[in-house]
C-alpha atoms as a PDB file:
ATOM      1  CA  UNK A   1       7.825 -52.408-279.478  1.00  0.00           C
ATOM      2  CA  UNK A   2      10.596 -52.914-281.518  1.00  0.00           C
ATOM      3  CA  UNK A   3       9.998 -54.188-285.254  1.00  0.00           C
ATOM      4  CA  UNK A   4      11.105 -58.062-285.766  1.00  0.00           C
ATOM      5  CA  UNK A   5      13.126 -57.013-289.158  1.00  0.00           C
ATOM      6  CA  UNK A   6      15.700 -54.847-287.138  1.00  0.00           C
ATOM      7  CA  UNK A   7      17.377 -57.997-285.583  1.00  0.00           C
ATOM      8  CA  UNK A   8      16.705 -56.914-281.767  1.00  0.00           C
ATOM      9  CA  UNK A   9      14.089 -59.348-280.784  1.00  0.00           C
ATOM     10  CA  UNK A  10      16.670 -62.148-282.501  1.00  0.00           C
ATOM     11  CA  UNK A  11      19.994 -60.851-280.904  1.00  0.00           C
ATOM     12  CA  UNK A  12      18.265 -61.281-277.125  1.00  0.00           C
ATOM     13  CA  UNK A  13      17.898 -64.992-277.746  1.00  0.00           C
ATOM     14  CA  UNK A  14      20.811 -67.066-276.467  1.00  0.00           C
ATOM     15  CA  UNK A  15      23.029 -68.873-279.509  1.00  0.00           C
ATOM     16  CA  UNK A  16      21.873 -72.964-280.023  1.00  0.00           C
ATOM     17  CA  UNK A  17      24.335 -75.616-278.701  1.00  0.00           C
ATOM     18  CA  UNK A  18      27.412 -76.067-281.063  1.00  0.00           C
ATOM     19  CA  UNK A  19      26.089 -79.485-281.480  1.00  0.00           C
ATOM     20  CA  UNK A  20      23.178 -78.444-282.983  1.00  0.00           C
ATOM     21  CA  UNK A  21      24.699 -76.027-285.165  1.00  0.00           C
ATOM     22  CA  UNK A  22      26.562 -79.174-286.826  1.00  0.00           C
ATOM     23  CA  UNK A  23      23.884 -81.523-286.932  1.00  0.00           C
ATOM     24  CA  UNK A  24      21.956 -78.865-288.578  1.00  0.00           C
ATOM     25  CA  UNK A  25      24.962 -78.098-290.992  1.00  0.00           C
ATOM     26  CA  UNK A  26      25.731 -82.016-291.520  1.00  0.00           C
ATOM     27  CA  UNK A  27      22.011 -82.269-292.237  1.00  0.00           C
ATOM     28  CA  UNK A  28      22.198 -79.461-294.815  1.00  0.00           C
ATOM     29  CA  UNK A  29      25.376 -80.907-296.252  1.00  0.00           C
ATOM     30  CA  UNK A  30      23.600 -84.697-296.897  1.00  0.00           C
ATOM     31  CA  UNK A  31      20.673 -83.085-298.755  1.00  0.00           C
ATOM     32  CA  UNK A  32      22.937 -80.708-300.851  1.00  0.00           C
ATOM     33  CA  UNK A  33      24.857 -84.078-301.754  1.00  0.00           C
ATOM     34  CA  UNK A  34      21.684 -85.901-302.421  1.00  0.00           C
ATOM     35  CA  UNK A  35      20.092 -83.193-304.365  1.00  0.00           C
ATOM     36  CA  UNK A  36      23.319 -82.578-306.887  1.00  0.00           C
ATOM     37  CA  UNK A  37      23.217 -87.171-306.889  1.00  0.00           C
ATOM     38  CA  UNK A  38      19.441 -86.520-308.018  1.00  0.00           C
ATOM     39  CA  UNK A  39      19.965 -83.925-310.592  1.00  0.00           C
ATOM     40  CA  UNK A  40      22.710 -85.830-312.121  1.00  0.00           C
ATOM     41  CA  UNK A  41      20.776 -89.155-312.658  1.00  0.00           C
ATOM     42  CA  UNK A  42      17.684 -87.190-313.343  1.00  0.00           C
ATOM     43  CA  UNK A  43      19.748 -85.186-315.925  1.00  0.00           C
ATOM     44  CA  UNK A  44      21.512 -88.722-317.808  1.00  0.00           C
ATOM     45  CA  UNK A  45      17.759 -90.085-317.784  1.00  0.00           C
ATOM     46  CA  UNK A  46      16.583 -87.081-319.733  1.00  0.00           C
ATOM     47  CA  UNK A  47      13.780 -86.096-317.287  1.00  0.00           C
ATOM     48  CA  UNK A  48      12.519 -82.280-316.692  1.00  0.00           C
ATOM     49  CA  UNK A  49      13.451 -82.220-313.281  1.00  0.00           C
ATOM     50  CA  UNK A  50      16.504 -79.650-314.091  1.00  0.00           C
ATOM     51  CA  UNK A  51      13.245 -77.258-315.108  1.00  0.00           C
ATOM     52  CA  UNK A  52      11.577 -77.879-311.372  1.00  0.00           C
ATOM     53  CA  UNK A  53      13.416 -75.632-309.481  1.00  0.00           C
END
């Protein structure tokens, strides 16, 4: 049986849709944005949340 870190059990699955691939990505993007809108207010407030990572 072939050991899951090597990548073979992974490479046998078939690809996701494209469209998922960009919903996941635009996803990603919109809590990127939100995260950097938080740390900016947080960071004008004077809060600790800069420290919370």
């Amino acid at each position: 049986m072939p050991r899951p870190d090597k990548g073979s059990p992974k490479s046998k699955t078939p690809p996701p849709n494209s469209d998922e691939i960009r919903q996941n990505i635009s996803q990603l993007i919109g809590q990127l944005i939100a995260w950097d809108w938080i740390q900016q207010n947080s960071t004008q407030k004077g809060t600790k949340s800069k420290n919370q990572y």
